[in-house]
PDB file of N, CA and C in Angstrom:
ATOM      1  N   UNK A   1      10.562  11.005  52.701  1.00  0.00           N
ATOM      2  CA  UNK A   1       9.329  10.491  52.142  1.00  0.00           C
ATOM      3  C   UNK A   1       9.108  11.124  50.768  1.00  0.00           C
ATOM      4  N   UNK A   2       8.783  10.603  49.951  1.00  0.00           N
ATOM      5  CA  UNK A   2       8.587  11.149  48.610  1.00  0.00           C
ATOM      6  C   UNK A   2       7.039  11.007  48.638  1.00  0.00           C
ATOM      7  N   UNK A   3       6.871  12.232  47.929  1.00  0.00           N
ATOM      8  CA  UNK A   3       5.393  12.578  47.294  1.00  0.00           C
ATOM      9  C   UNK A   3       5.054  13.006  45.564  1.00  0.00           C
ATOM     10  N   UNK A   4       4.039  12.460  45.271  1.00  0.00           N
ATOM     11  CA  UNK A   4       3.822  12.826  43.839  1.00  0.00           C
ATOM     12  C   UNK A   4       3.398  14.191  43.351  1.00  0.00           C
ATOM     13  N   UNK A   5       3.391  15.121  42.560  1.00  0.00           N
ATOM     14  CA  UNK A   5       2.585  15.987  42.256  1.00  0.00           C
ATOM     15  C   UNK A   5       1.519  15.562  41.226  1.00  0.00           C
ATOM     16  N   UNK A   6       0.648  15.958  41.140  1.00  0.00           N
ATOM     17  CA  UNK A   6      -0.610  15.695  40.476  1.00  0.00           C
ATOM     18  C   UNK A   6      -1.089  17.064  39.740  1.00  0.00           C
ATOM     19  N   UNK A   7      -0.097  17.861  40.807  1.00  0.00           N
ATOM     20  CA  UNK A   7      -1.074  19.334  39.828  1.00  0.00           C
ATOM     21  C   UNK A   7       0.087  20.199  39.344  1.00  0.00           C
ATOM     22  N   UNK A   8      -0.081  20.506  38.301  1.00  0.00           N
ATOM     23  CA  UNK A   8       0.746  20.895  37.541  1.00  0.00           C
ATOM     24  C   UNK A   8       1.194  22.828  38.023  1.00  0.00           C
ATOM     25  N   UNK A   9       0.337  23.281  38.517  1.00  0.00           N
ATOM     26  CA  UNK A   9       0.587  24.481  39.509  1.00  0.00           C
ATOM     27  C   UNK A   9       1.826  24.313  40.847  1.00  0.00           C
ATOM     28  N   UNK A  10       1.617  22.891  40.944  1.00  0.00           N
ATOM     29  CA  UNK A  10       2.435  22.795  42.009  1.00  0.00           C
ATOM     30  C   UNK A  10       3.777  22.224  41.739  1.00  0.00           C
ATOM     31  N   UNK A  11       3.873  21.939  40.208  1.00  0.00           N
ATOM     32  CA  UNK A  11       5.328  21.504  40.053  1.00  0.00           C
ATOM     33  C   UNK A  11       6.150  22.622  39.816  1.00  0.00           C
ATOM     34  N   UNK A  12       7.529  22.249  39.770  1.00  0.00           N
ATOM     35  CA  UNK A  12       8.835  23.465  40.355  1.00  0.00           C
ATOM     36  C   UNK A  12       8.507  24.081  38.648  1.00  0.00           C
ATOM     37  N   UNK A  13       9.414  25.176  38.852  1.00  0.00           N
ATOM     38  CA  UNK A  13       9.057  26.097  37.348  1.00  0.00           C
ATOM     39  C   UNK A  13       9.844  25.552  36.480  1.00  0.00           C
ATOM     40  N   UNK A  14      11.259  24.896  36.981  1.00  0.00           N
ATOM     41  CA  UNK A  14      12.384  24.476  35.620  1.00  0.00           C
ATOM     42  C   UNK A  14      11.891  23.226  35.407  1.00  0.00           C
ATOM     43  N   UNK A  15      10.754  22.413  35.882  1.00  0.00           N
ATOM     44  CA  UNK A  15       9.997  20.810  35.832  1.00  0.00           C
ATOM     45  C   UNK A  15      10.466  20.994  33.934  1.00  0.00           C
ATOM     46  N   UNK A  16      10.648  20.116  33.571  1.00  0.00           N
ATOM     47  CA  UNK A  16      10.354  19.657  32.473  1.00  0.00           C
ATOM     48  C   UNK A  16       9.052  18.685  31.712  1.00  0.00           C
ATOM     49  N   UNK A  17       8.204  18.902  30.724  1.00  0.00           N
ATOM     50  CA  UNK A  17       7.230  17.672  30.773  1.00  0.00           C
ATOM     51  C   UNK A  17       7.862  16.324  30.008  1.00  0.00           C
ATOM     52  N   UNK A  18       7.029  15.486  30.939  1.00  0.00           N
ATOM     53  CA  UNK A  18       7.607  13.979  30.837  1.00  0.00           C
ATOM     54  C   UNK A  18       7.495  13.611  28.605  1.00  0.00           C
ATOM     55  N   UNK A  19       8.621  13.093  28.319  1.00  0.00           N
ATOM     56  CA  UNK A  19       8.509  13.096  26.622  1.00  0.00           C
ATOM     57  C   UNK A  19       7.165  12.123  26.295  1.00  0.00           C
ATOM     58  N   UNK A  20       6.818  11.879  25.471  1.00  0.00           N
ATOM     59  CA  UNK A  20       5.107  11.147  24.530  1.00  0.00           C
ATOM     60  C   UNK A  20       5.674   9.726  24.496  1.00  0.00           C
ATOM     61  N   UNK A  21       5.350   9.072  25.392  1.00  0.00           N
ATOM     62  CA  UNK A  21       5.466   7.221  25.459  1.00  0.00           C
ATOM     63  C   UNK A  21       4.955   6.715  24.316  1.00  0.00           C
ATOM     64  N   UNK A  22       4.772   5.857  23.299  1.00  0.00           N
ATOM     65  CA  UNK A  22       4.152   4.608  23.168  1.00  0.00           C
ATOM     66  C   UNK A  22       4.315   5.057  21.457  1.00  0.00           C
ATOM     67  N   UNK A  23       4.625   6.089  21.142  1.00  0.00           N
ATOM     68  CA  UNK A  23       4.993   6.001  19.706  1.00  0.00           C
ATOM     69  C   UNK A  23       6.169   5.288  19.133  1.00  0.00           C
ATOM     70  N   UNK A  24       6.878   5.279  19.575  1.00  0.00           N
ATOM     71  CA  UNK A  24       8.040   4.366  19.390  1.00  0.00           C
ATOM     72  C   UNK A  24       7.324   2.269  19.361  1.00  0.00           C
ATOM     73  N   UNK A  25       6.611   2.350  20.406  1.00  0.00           N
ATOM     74  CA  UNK A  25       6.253   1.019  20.373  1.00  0.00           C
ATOM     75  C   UNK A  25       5.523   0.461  19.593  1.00  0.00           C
ATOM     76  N   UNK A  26       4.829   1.287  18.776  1.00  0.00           N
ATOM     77  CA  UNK A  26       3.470   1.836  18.367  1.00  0.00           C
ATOM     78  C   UNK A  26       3.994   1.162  16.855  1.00  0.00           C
ATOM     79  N   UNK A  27       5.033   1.813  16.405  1.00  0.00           N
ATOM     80  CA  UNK A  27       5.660   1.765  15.064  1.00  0.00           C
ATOM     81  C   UNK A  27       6.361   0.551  14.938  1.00  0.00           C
ATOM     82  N   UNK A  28       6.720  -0.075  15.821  1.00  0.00           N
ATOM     83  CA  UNK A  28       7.519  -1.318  16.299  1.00  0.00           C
ATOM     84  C   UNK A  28       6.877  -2.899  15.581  1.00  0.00           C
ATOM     85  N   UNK A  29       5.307  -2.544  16.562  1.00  0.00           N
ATOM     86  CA  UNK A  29       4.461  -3.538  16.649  1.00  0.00           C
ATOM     87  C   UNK A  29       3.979  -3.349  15.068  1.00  0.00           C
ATOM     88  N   UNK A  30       3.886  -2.509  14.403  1.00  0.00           N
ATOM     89  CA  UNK A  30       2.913  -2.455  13.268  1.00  0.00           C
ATOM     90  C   UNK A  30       4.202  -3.049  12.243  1.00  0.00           C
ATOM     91  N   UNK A  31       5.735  -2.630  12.328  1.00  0.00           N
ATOM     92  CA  UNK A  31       6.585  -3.210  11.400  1.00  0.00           C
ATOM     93  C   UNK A  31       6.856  -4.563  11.740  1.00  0.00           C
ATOM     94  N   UNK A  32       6.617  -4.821  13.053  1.00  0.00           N
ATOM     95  CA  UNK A  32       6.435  -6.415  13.267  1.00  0.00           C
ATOM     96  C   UNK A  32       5.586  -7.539  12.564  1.00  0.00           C
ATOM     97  N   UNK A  33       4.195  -6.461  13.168  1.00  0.00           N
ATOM     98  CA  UNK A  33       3.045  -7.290  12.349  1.00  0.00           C
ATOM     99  C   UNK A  33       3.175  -7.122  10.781  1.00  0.00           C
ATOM    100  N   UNK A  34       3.610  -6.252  10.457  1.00  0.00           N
ATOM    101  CA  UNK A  34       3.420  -6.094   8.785  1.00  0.00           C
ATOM    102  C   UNK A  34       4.636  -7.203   8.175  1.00  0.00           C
ATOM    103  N   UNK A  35       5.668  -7.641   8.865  1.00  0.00           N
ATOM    104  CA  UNK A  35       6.416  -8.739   8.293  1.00  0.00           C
ATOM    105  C   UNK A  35       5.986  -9.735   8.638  1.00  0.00           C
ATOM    106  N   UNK A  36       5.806  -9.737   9.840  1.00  0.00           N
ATOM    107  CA  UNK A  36       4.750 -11.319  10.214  1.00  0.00           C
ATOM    108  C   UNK A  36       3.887 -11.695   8.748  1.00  0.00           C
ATOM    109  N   UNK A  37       3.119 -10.479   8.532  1.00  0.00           N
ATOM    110  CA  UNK A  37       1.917 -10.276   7.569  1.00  0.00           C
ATOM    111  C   UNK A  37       3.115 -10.927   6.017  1.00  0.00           C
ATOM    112  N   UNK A  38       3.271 -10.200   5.856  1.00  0.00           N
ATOM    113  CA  UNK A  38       4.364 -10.752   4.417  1.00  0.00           C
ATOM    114  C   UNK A  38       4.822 -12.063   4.339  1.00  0.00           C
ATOM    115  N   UNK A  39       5.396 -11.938   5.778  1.00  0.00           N
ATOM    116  CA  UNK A  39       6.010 -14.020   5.338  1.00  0.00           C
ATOM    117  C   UNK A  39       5.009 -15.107   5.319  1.00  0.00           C
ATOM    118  N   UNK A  40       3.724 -14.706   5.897  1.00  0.00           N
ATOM    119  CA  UNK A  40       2.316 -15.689   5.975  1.00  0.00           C
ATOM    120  C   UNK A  40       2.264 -15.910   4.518  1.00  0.00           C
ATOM    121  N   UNK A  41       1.972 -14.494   3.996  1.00  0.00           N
ATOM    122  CA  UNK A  41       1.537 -14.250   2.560  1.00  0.00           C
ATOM    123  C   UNK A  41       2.462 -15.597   1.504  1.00  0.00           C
ATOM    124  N   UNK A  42       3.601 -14.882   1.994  1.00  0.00           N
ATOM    125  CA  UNK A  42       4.103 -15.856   0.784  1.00  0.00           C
ATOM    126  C   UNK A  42       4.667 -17.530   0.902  1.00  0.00           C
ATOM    127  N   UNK A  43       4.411 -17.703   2.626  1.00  0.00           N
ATOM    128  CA  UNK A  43       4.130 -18.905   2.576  1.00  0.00           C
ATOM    129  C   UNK A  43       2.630 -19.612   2.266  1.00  0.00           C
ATOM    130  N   UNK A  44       1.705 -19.069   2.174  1.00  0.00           N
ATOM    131  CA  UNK A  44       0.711 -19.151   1.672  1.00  0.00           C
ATOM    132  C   UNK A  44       0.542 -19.553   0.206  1.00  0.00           C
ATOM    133  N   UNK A  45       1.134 -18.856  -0.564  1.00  0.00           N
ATOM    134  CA  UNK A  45       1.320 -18.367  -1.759  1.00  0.00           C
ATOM    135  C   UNK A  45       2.233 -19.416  -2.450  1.00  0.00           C
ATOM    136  N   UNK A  46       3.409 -19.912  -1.887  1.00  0.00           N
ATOM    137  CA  UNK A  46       3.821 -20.740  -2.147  1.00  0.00           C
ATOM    138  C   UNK A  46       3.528 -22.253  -1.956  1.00  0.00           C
ATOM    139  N   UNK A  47       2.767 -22.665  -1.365  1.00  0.00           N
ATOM    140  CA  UNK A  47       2.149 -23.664  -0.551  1.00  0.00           C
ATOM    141  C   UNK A  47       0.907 -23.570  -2.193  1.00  0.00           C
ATOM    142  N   UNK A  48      -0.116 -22.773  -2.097  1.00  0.00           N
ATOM    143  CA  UNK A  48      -1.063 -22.413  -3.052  1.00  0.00           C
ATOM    144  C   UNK A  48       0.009 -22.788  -4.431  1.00  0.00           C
ATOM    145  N   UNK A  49       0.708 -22.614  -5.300  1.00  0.00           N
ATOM    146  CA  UNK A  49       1.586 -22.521  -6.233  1.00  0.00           C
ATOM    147  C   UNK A  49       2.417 -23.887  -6.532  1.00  0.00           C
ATOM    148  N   UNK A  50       2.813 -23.836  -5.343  1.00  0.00           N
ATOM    149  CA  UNK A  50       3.758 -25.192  -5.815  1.00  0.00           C
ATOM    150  C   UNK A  50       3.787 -26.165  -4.945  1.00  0.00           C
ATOM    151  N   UNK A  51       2.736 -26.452  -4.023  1.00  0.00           N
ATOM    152  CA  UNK A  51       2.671 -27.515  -3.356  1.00  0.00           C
ATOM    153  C   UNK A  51       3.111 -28.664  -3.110  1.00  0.00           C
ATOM    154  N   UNK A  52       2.700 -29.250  -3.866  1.00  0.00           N
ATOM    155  CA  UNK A  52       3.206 -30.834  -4.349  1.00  0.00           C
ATOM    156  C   UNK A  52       4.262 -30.673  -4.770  1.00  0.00           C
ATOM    157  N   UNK A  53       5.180 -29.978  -5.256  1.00  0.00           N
ATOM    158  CA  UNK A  53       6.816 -29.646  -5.506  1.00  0.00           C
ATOM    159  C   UNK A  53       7.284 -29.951  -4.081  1.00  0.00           C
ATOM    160  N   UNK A  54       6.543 -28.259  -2.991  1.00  0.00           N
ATOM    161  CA  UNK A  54       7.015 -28.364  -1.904  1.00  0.00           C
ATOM    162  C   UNK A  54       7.383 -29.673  -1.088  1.00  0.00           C
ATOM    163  N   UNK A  55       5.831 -30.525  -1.199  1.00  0.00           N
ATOM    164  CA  UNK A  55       5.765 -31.984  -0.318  1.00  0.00           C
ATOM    165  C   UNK A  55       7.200 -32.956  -0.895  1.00  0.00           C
ATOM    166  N   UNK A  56       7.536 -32.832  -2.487  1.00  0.00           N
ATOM    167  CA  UNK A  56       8.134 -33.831  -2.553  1.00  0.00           C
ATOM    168  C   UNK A  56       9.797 -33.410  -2.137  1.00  0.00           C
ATOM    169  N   UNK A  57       9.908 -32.206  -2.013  1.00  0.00           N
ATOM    170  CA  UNK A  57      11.299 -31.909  -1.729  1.00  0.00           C
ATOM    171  C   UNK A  57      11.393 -32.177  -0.397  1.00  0.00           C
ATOM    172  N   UNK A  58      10.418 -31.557   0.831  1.00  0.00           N
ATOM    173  CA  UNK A  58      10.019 -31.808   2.171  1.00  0.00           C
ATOM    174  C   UNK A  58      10.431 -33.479   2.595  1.00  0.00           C
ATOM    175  N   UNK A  59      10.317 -34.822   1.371  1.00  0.00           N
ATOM    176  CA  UNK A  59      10.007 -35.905   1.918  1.00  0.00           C
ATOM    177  C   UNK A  59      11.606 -36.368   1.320  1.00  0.00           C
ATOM    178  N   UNK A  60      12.173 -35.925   0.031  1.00  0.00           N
ATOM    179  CA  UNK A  60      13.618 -35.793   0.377  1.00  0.00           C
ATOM    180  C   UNK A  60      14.279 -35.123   1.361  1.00  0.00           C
ATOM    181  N   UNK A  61      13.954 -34.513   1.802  1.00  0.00           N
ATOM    182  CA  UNK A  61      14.926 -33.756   3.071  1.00  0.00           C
ATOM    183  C   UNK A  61      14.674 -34.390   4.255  1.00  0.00           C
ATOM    184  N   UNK A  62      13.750 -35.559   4.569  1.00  0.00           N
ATOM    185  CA  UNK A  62      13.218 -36.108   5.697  1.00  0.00           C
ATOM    186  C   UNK A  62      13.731 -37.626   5.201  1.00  0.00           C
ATOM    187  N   UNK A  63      14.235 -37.893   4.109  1.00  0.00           N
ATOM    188  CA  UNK A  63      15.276 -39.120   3.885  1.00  0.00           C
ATOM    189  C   UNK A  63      15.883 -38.753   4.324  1.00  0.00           C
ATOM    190  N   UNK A  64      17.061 -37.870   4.455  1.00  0.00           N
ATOM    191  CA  UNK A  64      18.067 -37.882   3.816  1.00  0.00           C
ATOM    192  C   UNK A  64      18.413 -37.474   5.666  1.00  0.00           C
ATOM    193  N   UNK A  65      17.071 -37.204   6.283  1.00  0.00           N
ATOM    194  CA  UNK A  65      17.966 -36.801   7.681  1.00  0.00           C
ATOM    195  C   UNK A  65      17.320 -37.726   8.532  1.00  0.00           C
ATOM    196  N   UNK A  66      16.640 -38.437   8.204  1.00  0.00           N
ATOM    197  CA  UNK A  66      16.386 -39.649   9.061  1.00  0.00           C
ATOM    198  C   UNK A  66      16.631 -41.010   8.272  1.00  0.00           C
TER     199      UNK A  66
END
């Protein structure tokens, strides 16, 4: 049967403590979101800028594949 310890008096003396979770994930999610964040931007930006360029190249490339 296995049992948990809860109290730290009662764990063995060579116990090691468990390593710091969630920093790794932590840094993950924020370089995720921060490129997410960038490619919005500059599809944004480009859309804002050159729009009507964009649409007319968009409606050649939708000839040309349908």
């Amino acid at each position: 049967m296995l049992s948990q310890v809860t109290d730290r008096a009662a764990a063995p003396p060579d116990a090691q403590p468990a390593p710091e979770a969630g920093r790794g994930p932590l840094i993950a999610r924020l370089a995720i979101s921060g490129a997410v964040g960038v490619l919005l931007l500059a599809a944004v930006y480009l859309i804002a800028m050159r729009g009507e360029a964009l649409l007319v190249d968009l409606a050649k490339l939708g000839a040309l594949c349908f």
